[in-house]
Protein backbone atom coordinates (compact mmCIF):
# COMPACT_ATOMS: atom_id res chain seq x y z
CA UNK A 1 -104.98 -47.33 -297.79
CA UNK A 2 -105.69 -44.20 -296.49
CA UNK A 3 -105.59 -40.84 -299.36
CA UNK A 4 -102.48 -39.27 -298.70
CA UNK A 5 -102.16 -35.60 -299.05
CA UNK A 6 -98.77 -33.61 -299.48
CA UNK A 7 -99.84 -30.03 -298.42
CA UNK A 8 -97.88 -26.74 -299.07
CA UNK A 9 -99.02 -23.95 -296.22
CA UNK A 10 -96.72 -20.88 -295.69
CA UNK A 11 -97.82 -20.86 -291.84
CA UNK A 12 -99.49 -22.91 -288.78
CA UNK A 13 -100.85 -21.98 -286.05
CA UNK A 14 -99.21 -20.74 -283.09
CA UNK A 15 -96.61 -19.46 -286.03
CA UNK A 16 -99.28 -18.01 -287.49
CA UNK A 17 -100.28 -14.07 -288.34
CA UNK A 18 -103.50 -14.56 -289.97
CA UNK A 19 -106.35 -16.69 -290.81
CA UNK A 20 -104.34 -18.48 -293.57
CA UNK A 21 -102.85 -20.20 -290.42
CA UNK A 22 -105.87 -21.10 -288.27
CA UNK A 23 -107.50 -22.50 -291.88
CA UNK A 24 -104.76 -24.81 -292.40
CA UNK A 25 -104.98 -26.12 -289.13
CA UNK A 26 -108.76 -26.53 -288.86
CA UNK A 27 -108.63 -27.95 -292.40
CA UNK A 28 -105.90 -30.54 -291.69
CA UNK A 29 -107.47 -31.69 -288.54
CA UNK A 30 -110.85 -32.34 -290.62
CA UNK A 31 -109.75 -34.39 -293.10
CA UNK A 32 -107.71 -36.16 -290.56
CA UNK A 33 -110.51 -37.04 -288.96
CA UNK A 34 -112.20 -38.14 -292.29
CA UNK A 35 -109.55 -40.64 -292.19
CA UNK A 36 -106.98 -38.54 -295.06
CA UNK A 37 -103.33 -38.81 -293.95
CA UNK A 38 -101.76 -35.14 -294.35
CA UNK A 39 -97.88 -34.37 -295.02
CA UNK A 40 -97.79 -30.51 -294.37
CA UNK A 41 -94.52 -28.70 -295.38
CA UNK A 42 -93.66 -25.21 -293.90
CA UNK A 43 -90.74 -23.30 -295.23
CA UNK A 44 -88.99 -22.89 -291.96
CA UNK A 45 -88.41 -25.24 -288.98
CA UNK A 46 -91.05 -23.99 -286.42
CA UNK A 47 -92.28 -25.26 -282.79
CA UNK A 48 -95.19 -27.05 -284.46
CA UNK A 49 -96.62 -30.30 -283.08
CA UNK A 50 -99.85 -31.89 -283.95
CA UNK A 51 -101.30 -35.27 -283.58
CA UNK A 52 -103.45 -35.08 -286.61
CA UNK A 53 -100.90 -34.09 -289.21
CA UNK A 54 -96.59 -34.68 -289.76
CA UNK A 55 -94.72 -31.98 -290.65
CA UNK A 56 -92.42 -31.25 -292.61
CA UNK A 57 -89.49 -28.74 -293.13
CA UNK A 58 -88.06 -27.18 -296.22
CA UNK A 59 -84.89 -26.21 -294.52
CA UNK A 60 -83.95 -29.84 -293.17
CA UNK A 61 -80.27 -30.59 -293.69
CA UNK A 62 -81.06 -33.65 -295.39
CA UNK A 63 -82.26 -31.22 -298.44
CA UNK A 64 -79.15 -29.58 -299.63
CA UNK A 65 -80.34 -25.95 -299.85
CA UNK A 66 -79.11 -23.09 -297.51
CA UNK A 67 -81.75 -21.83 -294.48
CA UNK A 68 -83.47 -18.52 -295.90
CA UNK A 69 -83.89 -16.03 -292.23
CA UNK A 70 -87.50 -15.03 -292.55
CA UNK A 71 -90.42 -13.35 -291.35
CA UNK A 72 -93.70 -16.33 -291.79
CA UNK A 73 -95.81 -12.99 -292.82
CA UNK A 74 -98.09 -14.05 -295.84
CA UNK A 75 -99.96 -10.94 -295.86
CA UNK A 76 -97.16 -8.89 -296.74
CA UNK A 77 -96.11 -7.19 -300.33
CA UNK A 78 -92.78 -8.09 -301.35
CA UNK A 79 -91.83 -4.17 -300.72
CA UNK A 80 -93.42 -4.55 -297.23
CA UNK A 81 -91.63 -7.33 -296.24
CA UNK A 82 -88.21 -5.79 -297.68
CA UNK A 83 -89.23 -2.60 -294.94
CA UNK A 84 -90.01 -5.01 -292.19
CA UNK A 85 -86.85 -7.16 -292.64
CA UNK A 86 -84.64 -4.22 -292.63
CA UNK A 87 -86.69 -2.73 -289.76
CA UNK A 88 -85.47 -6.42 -287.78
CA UNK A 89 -82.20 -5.64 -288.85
CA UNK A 90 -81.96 -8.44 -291.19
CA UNK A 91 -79.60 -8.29 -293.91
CA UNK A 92 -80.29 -8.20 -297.50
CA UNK A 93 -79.00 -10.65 -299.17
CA UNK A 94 -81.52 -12.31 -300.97
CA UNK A 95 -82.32 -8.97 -302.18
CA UNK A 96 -86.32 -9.12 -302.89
CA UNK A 97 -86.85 -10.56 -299.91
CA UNK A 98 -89.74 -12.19 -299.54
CA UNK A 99 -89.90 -13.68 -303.38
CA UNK A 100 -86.40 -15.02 -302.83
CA UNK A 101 -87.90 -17.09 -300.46
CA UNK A 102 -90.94 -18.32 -302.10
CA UNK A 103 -88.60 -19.50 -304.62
CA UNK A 104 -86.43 -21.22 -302.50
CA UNK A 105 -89.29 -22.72 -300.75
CA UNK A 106 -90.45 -24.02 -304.53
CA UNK A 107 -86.86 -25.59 -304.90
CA UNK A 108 -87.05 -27.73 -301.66
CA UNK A 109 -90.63 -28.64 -302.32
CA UNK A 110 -89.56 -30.61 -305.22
CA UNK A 111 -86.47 -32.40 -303.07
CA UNK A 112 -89.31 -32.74 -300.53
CA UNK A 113 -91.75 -34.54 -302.84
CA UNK A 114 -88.89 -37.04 -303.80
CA UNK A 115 -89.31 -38.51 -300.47
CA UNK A 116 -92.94 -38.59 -300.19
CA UNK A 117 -95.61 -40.97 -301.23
CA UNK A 118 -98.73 -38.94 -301.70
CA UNK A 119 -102.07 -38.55 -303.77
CA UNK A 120 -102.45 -35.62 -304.00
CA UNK A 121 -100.70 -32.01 -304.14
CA UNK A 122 -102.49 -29.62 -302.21
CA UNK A 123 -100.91 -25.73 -302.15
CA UNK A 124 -102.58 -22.77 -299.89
CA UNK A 125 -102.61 -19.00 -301.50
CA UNK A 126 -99.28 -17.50 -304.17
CA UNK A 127 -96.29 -18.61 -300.99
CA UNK A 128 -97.03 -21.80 -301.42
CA UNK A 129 -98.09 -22.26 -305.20
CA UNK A 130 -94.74 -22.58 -306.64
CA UNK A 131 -93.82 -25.24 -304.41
CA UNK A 132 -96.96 -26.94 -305.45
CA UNK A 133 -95.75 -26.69 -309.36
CA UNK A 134 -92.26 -27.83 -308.15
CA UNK A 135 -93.66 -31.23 -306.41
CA UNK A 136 -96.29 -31.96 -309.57
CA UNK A 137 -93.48 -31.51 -311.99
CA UNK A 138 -91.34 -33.92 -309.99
CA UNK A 139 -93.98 -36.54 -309.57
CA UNK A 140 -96.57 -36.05 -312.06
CA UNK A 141 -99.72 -35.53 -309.27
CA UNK A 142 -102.78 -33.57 -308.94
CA UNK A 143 -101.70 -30.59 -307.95
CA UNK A 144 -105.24 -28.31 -305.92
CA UNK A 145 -103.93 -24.75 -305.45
CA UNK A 146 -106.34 -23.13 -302.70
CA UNK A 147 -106.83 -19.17 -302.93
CA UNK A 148 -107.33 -17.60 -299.28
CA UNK A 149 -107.11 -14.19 -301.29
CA UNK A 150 -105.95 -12.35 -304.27
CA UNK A 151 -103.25 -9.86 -304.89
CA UNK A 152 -106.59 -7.90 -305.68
CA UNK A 153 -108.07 -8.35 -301.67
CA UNK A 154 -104.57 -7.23 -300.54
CA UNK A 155 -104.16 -4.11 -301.78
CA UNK A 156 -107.69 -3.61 -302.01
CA UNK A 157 -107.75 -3.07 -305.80
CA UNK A 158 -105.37 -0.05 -305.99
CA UNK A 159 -102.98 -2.00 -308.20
CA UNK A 160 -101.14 -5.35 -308.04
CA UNK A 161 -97.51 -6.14 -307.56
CA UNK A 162 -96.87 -7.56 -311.12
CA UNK A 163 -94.81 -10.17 -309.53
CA UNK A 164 -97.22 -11.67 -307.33
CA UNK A 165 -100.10 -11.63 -310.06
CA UNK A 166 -97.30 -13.55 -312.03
CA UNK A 167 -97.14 -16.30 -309.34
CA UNK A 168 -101.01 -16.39 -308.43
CA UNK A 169 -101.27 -16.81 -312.78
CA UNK A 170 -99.06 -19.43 -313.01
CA UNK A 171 -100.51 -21.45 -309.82
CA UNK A 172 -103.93 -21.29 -311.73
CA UNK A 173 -102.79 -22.45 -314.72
CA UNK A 174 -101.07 -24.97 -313.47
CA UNK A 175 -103.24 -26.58 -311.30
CA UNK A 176 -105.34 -29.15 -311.81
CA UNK A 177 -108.57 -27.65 -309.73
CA UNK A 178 -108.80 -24.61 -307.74
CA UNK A 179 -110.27 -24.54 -304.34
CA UNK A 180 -111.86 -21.03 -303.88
CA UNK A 181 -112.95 -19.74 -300.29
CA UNK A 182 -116.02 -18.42 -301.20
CA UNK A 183 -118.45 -17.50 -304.10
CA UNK A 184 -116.94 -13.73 -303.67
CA UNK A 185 -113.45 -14.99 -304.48
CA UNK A 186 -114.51 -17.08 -307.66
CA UNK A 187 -115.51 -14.01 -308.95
CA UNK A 188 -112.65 -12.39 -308.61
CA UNK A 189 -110.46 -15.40 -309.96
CA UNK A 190 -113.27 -15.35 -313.58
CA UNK A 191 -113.28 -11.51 -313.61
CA UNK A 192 -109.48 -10.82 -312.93
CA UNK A 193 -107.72 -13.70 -313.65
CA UNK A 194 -109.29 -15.36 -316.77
CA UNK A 195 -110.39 -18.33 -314.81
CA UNK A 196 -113.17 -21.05 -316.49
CA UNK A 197 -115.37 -21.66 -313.77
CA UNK A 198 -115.61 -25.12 -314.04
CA UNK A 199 -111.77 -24.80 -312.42
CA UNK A 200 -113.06 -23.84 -309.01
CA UNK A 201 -114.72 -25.26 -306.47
CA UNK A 202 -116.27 -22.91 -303.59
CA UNK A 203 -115.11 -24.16 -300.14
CA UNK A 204 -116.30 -22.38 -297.28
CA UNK A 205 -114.05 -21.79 -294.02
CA UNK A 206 -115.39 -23.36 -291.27
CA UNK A 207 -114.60 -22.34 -287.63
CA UNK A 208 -113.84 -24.39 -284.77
CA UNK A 209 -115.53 -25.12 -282.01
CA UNK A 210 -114.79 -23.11 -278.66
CA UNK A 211 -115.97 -22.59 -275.31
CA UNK A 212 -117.86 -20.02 -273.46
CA UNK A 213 -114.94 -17.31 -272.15
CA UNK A 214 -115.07 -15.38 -269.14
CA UNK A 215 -115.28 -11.60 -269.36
CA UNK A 216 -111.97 -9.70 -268.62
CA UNK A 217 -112.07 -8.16 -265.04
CA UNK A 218 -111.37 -5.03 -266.89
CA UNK A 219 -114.08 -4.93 -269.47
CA UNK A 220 -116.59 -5.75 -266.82
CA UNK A 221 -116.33 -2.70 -264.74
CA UNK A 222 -116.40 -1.11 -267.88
CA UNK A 223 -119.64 -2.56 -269.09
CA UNK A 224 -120.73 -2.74 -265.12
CA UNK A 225 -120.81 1.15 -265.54
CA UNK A 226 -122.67 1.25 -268.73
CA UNK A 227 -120.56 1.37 -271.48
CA UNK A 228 -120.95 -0.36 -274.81
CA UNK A 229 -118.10 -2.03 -276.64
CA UNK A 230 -117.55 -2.37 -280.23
CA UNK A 231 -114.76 -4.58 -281.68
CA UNK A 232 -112.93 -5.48 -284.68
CA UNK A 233 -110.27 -8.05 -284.88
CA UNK A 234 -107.78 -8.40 -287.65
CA UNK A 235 -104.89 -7.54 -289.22
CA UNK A 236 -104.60 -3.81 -289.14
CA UNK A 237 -103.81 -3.15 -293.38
CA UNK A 238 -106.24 -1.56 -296.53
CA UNK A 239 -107.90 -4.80 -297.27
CA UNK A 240 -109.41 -4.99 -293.42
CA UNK A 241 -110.72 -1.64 -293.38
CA UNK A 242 -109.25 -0.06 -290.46
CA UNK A 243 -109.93 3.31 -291.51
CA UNK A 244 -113.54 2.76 -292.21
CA UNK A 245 -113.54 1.47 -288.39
CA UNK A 246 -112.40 4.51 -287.09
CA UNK A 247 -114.87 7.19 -289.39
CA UNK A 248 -117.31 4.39 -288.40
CA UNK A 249 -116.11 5.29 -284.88
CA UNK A 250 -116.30 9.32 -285.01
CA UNK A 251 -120.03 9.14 -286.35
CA UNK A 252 -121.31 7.04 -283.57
CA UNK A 253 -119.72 8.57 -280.39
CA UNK A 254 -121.29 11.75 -281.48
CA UNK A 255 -124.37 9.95 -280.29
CA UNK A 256 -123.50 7.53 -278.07
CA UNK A 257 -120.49 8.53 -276.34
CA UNK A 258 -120.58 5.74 -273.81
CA UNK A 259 -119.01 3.13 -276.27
CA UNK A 260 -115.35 2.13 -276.32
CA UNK A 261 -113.89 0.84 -279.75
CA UNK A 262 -111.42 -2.26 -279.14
CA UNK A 263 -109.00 -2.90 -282.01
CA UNK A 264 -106.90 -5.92 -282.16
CA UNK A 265 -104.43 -7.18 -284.34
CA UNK A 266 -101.38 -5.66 -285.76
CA UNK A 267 -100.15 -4.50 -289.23
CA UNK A 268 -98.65 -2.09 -291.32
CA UNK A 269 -101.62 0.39 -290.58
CA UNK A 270 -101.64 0.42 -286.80
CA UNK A 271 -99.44 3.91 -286.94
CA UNK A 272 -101.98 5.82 -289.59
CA UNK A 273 -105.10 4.69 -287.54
CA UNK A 274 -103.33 5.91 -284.07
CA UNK A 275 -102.68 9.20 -285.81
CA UNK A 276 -106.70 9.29 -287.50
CA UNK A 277 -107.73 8.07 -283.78
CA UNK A 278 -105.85 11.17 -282.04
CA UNK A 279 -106.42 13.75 -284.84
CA UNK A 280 -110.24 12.94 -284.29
CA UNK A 281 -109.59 13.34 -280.61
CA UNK A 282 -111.20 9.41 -280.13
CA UNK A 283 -108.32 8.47 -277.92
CA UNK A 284 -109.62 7.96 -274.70
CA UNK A 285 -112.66 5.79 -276.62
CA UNK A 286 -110.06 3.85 -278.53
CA UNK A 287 -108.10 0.30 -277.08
CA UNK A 288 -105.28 -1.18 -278.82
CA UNK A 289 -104.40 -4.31 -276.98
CA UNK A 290 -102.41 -5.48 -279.46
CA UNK A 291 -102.44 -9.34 -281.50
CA UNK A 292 -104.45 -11.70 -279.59
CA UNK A 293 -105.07 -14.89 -279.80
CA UNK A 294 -106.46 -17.94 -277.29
CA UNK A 295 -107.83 -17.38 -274.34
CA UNK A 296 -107.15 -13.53 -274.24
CA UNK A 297 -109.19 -13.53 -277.66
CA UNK A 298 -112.32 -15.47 -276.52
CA UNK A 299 -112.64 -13.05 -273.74
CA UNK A 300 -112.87 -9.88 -276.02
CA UNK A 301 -115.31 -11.63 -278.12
CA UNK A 302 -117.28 -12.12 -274.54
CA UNK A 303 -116.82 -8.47 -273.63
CA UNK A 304 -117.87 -7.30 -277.24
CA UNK A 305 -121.70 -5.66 -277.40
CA UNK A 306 -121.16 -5.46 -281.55
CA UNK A 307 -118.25 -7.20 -283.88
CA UNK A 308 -117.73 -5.15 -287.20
CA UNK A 309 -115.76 -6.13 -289.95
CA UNK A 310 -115.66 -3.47 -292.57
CA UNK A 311 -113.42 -5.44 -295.01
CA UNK A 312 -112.76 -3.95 -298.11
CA UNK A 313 -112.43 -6.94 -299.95
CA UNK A 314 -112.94 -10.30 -297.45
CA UNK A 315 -112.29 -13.54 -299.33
CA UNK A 316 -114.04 -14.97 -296.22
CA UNK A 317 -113.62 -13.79 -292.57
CA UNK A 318 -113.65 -16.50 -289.74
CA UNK A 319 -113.93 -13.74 -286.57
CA UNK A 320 -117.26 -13.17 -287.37
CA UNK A 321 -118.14 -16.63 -286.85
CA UNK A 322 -115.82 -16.82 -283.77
CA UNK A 323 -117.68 -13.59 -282.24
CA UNK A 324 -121.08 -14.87 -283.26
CA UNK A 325 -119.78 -18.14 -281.05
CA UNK A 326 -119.13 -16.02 -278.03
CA UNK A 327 -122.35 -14.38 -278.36
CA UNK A 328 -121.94 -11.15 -280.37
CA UNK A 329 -123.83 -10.19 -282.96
CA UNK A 330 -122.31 -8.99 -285.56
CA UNK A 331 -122.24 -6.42 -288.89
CA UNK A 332 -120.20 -7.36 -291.71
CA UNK A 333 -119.03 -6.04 -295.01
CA UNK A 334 -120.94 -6.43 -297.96
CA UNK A 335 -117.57 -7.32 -299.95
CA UNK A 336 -117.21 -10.72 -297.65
CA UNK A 337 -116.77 -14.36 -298.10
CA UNK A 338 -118.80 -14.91 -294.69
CA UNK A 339 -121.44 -12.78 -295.73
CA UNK A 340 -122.25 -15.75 -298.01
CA UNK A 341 -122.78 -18.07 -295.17
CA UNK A 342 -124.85 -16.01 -292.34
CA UNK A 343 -128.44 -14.71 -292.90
CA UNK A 344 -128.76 -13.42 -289.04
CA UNK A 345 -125.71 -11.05 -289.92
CA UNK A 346 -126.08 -7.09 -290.77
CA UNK A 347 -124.44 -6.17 -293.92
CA UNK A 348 -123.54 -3.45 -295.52
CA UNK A 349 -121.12 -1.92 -298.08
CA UNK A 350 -117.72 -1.14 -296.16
CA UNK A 351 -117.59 2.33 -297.91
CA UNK A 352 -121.06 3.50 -296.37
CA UNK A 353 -120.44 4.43 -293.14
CA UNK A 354 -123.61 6.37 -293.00
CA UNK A 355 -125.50 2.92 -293.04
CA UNK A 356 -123.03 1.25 -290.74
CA UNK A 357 -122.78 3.46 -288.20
CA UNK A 358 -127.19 3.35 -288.22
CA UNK A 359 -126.95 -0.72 -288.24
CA UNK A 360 -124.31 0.11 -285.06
CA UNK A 361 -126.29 2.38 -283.38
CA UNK A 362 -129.50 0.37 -283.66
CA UNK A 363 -128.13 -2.74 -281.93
CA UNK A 364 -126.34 -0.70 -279.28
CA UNK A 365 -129.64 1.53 -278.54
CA UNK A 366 -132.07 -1.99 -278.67
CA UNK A 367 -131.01 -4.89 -276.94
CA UNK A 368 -133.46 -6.95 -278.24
CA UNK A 369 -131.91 -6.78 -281.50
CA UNK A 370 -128.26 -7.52 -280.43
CA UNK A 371 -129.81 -10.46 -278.76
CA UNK A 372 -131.82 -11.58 -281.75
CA UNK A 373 -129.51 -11.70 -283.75
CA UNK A 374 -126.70 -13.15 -281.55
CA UNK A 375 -128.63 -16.17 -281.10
CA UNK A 376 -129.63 -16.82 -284.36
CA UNK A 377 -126.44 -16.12 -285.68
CA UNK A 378 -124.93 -18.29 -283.05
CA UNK A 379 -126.86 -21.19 -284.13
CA UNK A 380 -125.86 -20.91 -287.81
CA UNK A 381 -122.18 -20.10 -286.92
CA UNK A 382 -122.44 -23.37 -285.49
CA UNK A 383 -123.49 -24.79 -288.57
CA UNK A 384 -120.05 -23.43 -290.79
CA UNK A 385 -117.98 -26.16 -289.85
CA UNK A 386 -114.45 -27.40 -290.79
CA UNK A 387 -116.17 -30.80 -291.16
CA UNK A 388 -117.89 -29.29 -294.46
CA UNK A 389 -114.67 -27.81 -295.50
CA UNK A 390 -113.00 -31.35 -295.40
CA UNK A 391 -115.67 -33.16 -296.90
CA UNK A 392 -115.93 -30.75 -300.08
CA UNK A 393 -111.84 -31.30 -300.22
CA UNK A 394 -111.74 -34.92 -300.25
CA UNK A 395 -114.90 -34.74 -303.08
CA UNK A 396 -112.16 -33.02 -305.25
CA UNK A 397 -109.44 -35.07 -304.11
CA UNK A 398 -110.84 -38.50 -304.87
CA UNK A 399 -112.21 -37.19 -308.56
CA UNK A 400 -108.72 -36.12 -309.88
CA UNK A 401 -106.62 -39.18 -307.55
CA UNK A 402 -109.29 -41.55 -308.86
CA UNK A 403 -108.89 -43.22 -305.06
């Protein structure tokens, strides 16, 4: 019989509005392949279909809980979410929002698990970890709880919701192993949470594969007349380091002002930075196209001379590894998971954006560089894979199932 795992994930891809989304789905279709058979249970019903996974829902009929109206945001503090729902015009009723619904989600987890036959309990980041307590108290299974990031990485260590911490606490405690996403965030979880380290495991992201894109007709008569482009993908919040990107920015089109800055993604930043971008008069070297994904995506990465990401705290950080696949090379913070896995990378503390802007400026002025380390970093980006991910999983898996 194949090891069955019952997996708690607050989001899948295309529903997704992060990289907690596109790990779950490169993870799941790993150990799939590795032969594991993988129950995965989202909080809402969603227009998910994959062959190498069955869902499930937490707001089925059959399970006699009423459907919480949400946003699938697992990025967002509880007060953020509270802004944004009221924002959408949804109504309060579960007053705190966002918590109401992790806890409702923990509630139908356990119904869930009644129905399940499974091996193992497997729970992605604080959304999901009370619903992994809920189905181990209900049927006495390992439970893994897997940390994509810390209330610490979100608010870049200006304080903690207390609430959250709370959760993330009890999820640690609880579990029965702790799947880390890099060496970085084991740190964290021994320095700020009281963690033994014999708890967690360090499992690498992978990223999967994709092919060559086209350049946008756009970008090409942009580069066609000799401009450079720098990019940065991600959600646009304190723990990516927007802000850094745009200082980063006014210091280098000071010296080369033929370079346009591309930043996509959206978040509860994307106002500020407009108003930095304008106030610095950058605007007509700044893009904003906006949350990308797919095809649109790969063909930035194609257009892209340079990809930054100035994270302030990066438990990993797969767009490095997807821009390093389209051939960009790419400069990456210091305080990164990813950093971890590339040599052919340039890294630097996000804060010094003296040093980052010479690291830019030096691939954009030497091609030979940019192409050096493109390659190279290509090839080892090639090397992070999913596969990896899966097989480090099922390791843990089979020594607390004892299958």
């Amino acid at each position: 019989m194949p090891l069955s795992v019952l997996m708690f994930g607050w989001e899948f891809p295309p529903h997704n509005s992060g990289g907690l989304g596109t790990a779950c789905e490169g993870l799941t279709r790993a150990l799939d392949a590795r032969g594991a058979r993988v129950i995965f249970v989202l909080p809402k019903r969603v227009g998910v279909k994959a062959d190498f996974v069955r869902f499930r829902f937490a707001d089925l009929e059959r399970v006699k809980f009423r459907t919480v109206p949400g946003l699938l945001y697992p990025y967002l503090t509880s007060e953020a979410y509270v802004r944004e729902r009221a924002a959408a015009g949804a109504g309060a009723i579960y007053g705190a929002g966002l918590l109401d619904e992790v806890w409702a989600y923990a509630a139908r987890a356990r119904a869930i698990a009644a129905t399940e036959k499974f091996d193992i309990i497997h729970a992605h980041d604080w959304l999901a970890f009370p619903a992994g307590l809920a189905a181990k108290a209900m049927s006495g299974k390992p439970l893994i709880v897997h940390v994509h990031a810390t209330e610490f990485d979100r608010t870049g260590g200006n304080g903690v919701n207390q609430e959250v911490y709370a959760i993330e606490q009890a999820g640690l405690r609880g579990a029965d192993a702790i799947y880390a996403v890099s060496q970085w965030t084991k740190n964290i979880l021994i320095e700020r949470y009281g963690v033994v380290p014999e708890k967690i495991r360090v499992v690498h992201n992978g990223v999967a594969e994709n092919s060559p894109a086209a350049l946008p007709g756009v970008l090409t008569e942009v580069k066609q007349a000799g401009f450079k482009i720098v990019l940065f993908v991600g959600r646009i919040t304190l723990q990516k380091g927007p802000d850094y990107f745009v200082q980063l920015a006014k210091r280098v089109l000071a010296e080369a002002p033929k370079t346009y800055f591309v930043m996509a993604g959206s978040g509860d930043m994307e106002g500020q930075v407009m108003r930095a971008v304008a106030t610095f008069g950058l605007s007509d070297r700044f893009i904003f196209p906006g949350f990308l994904r797919g095809e649109e995506l790969a063909r930035l990465y194609r257009a892209a001379d340079v990809y930054v990401l100035p994270s302030v705290s990066e438990p990993f950080g797969i767009t490095p590894l997807e821009a390093l696949q389209h051939g960009a090379p790419v400069i990456v913070s210091k305080q990164s998971g990813v950093a971890e896995v590339l040599r052919h990378a340039l890294k630097v503390d996000f804060w010094d954006i003296e040093e980052m802007s010479n690291q830019l400026l030096a691939v954009l002025r030497y091609p030979a560089l940019g192409e050096t380390l493109a390659e190279n970093g290509r090839r080892e980006a090639a090397g992070v894979t999913w596969d990896l991910a899966a097989a480090k999983c099922l390791a843990g898996y089979r020594e607390l199932a004892a299958v």
